[in-house]
C-alpha atoms as a PDB file:
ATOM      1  CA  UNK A   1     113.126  84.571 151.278  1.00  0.00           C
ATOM      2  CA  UNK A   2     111.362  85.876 148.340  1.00  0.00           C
ATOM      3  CA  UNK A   3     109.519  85.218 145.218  1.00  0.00           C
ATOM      4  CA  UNK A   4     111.586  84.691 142.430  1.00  0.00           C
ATOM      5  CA  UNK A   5     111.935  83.265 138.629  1.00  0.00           C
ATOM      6  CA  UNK A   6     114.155  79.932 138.376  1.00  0.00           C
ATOM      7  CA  UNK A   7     117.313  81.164 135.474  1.00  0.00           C
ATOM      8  CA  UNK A   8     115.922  78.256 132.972  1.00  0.00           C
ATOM      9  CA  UNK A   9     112.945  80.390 132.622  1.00  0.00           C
ATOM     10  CA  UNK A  10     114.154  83.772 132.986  1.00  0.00           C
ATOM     11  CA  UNK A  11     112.524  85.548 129.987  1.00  0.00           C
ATOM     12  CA  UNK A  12     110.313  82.357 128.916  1.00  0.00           C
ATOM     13  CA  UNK A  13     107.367  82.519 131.950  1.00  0.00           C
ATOM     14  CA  UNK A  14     104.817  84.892 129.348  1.00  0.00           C
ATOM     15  CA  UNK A  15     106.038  83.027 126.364  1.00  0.00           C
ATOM     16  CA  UNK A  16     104.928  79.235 128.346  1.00  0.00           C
ATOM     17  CA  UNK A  17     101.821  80.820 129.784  1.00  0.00           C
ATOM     18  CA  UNK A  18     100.583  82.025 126.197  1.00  0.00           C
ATOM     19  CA  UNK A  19     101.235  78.287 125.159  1.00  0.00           C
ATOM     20  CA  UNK A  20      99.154  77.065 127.562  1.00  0.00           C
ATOM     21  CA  UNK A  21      96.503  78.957 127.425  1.00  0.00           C
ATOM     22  CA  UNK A  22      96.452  78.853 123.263  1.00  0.00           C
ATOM     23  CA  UNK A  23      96.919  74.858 123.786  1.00  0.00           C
ATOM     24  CA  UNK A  24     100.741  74.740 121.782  1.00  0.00           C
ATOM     25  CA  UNK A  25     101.299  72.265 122.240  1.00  0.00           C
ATOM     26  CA  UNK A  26      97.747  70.410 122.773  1.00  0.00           C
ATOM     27  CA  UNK A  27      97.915  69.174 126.406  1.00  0.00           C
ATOM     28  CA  UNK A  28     100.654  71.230 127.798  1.00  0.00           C
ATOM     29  CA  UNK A  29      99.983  72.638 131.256  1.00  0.00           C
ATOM     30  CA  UNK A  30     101.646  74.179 134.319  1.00  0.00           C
ATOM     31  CA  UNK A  31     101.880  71.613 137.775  1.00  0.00           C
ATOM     32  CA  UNK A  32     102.057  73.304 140.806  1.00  0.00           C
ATOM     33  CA  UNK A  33     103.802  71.371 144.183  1.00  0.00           C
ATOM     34  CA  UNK A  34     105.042  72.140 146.943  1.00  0.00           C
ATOM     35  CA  UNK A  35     108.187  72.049 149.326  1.00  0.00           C
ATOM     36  CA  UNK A  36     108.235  71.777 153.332  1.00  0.00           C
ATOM     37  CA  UNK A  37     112.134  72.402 152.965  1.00  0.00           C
ATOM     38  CA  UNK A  38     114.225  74.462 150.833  1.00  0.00           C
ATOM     39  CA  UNK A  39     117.837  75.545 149.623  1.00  0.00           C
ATOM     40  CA  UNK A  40     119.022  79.045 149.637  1.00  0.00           C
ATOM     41  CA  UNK A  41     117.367  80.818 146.610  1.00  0.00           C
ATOM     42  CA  UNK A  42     120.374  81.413 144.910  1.00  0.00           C
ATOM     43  CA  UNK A  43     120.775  77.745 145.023  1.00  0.00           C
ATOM     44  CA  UNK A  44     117.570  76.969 143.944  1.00  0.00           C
ATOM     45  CA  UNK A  45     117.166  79.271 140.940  1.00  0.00           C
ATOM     46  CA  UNK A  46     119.989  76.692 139.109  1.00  0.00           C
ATOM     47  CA  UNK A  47     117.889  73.924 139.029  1.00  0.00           C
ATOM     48  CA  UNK A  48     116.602  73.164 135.463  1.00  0.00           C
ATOM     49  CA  UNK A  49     113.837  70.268 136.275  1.00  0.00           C
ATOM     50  CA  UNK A  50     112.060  69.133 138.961  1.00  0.00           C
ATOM     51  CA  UNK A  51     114.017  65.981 138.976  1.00  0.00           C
ATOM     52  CA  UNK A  52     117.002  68.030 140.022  1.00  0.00           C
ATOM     53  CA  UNK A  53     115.073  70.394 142.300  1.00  0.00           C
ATOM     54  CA  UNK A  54     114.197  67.582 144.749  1.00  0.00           C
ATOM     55  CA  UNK A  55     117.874  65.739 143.887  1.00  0.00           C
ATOM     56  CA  UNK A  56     119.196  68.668 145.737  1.00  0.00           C
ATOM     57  CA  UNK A  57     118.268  69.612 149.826  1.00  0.00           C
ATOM     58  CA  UNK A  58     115.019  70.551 148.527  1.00  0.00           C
ATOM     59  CA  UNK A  59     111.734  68.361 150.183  1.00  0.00           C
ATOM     60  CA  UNK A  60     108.351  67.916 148.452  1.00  0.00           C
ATOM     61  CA  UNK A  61     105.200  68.201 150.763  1.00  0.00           C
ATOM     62  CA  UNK A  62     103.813  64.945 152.166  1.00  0.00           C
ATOM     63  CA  UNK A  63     100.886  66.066 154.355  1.00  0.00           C
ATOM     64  CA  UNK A  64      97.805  64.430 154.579  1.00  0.00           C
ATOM     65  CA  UNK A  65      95.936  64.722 151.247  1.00  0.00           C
ATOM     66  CA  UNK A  66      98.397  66.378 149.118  1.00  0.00           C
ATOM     67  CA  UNK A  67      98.492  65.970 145.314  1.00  0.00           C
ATOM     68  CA  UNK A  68     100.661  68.611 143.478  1.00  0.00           C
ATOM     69  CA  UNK A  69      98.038  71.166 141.542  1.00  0.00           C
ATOM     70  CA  UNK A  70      97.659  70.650 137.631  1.00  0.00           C
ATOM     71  CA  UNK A  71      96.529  73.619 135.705  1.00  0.00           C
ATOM     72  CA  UNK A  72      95.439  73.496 131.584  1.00  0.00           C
ATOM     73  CA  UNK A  73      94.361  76.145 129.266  1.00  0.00           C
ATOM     74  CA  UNK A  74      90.816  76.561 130.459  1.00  0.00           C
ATOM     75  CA  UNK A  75      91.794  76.803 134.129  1.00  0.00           C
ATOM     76  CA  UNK A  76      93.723  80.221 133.227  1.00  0.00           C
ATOM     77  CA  UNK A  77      92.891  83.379 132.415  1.00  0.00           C
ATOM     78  CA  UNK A  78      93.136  85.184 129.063  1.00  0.00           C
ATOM     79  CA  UNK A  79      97.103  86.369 128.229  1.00  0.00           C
ATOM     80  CA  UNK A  80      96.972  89.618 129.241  1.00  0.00           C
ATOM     81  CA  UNK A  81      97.086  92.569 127.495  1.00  0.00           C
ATOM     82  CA  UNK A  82     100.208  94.600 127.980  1.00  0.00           C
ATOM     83  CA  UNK A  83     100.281  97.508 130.199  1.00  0.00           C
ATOM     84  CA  UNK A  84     101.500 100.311 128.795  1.00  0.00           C
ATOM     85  CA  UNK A  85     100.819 102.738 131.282  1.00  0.00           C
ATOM     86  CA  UNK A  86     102.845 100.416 133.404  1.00  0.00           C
ATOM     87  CA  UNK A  87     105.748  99.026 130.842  1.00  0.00           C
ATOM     88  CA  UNK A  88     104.677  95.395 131.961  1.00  0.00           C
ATOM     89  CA  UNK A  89     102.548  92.201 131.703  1.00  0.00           C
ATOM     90  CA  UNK A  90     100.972  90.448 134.556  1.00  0.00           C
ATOM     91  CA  UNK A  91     100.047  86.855 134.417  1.00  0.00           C
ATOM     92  CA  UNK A  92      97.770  85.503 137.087  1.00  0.00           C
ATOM     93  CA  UNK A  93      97.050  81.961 137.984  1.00  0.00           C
ATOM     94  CA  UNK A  94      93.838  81.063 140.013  1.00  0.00           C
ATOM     95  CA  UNK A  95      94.356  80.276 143.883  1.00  0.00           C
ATOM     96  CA  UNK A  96      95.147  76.820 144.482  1.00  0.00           C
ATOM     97  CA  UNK A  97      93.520  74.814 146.905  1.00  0.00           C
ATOM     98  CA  UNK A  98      93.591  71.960 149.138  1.00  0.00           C
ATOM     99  CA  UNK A  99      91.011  70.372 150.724  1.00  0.00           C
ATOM    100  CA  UNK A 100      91.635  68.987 154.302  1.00  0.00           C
ATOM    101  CA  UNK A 101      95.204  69.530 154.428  1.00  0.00           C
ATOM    102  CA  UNK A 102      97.189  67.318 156.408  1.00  0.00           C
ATOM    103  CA  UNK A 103      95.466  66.574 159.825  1.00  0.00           C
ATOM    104  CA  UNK A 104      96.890  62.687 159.985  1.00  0.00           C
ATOM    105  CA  UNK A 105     100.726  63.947 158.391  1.00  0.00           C
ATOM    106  CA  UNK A 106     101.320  67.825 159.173  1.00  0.00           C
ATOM    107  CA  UNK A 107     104.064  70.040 157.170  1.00  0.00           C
ATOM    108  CA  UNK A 108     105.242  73.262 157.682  1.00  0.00           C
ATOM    109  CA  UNK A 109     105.609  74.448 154.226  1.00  0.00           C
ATOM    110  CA  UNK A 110     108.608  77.095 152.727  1.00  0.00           C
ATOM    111  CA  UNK A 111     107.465  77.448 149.143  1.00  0.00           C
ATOM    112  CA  UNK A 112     105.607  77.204 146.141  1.00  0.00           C
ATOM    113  CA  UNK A 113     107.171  76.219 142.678  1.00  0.00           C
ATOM    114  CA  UNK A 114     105.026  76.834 139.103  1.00  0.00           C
ATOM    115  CA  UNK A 115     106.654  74.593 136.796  1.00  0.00           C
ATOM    116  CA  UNK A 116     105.608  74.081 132.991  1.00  0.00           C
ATOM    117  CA  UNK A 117     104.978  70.579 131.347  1.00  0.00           C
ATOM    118  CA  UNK A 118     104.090  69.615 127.507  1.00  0.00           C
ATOM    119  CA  UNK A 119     101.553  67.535 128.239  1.00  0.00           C
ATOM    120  CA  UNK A 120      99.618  66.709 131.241  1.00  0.00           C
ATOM    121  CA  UNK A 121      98.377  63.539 130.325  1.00  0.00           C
ATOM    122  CA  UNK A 122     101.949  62.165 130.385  1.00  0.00           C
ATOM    123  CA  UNK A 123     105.056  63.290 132.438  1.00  0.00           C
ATOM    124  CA  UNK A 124     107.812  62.917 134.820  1.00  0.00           C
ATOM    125  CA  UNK A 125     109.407  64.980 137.004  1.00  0.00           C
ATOM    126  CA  UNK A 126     112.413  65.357 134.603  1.00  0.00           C
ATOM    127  CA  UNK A 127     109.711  66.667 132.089  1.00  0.00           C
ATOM    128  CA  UNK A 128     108.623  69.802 134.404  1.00  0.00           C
ATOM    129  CA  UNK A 129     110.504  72.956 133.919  1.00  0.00           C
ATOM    130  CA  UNK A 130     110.395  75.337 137.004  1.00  0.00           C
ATOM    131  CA  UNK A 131     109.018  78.545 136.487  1.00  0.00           C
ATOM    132  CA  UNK A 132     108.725  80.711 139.818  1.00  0.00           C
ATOM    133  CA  UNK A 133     109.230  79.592 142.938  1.00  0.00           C
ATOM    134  CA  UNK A 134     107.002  81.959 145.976  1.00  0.00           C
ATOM    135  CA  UNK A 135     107.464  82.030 149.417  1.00  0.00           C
ATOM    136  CA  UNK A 136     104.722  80.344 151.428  1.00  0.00           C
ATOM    137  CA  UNK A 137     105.116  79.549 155.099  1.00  0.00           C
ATOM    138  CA  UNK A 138     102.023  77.702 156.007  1.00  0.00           C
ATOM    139  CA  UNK A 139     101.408  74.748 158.329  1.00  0.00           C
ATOM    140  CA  UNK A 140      98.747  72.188 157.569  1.00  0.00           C
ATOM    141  CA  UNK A 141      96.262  71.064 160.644  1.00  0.00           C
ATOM    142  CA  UNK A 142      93.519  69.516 158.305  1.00  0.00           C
ATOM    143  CA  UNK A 143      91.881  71.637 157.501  1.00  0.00           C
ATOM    144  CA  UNK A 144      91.597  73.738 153.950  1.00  0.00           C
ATOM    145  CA  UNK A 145      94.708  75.010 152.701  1.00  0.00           C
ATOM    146  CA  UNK A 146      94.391  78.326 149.712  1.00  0.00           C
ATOM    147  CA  UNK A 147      97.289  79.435 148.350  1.00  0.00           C
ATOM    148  CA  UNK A 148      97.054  82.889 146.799  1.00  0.00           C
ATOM    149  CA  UNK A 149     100.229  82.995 144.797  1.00  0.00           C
ATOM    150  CA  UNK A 150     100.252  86.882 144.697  1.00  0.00           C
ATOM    151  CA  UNK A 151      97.718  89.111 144.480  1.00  0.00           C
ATOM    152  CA  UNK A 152      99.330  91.032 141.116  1.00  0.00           C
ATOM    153  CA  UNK A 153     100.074  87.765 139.656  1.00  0.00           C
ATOM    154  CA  UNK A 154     102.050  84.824 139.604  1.00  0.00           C
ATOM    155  CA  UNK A 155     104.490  86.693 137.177  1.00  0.00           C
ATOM    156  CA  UNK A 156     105.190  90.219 135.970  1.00  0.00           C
ATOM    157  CA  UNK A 157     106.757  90.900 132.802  1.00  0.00           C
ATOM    158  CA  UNK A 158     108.614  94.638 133.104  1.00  0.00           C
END
């Protein structure tokens, strides 16, 4: 298990991210969720929506106080610069947290999937394309749940 980009956004991650964060269109937005069990990641990769995603032998979270993470322009950071000392582009998302996680329903979570929406105000799951998926093998036991997605970024451009 690894960290990985799904093939429907393979080259597209920096290009979404820079419409988020410049508001293109107005209320689009990335939704973060995630999965207590999932496929192979060559399996998983294919998927093109999140309608699909959880079609397949893949299981959303369903522990005690989970909501799946929404995230608009102002909650990320400027598009980075490139590195050119580096040959690559880093895009970072804030830590994502959740309060009091599970307690009353435990999971034992596999991973965490980025996927980009249009507009926040109004979607479905068939509306959210995948972006990365990132391994994270956590159990809930109530009590607060951070998820640092990496620590160079959610996404590197090279």
């Amino acid at each position: 298990m690894s960290d990985g980009v799904f093939n429907i956004a393979k080259g597209r991650v920096g290009e979404l991210y820079r419409r988020v964060k410049n508001s293109d269109p107005t209320n689009a937005g990335f939704v973060v969720l995630l999965l207590k069990i999932n496929e192979t990641e060559t399996t998983l990769v294919d998927y093109d929506t999140v309608t699909a995603l959880l079609a397949g032998s893949n299981t959303e979270a369903d522990f005690t106080n989970y909501a799946r993470a929404e995230l608009a322009d102002a909650d990320l950071a400027a598009v980075p610069a490139p590195d050119d000392a580096n040959d690559r582009a880093d895009y970072d998302l804030p830590d994502q947290v959740w309060n009091t996680a599970g307690g009353g329903t435990n999971n034992t979570l596999t991973k965490l999937i980025v996927g980009y929406v249009a507009d926040l105000t109004s979607y479905a799951d068939s509306d959210i394309v995948p972006m990365t998926h990132h391994d994270f093998a956590v159990t809930t036991n109530g009590g607060k749940l951070t998820a640092q997605i990496n620590a160079s970024g959610f996404y590197r451009a090279a």
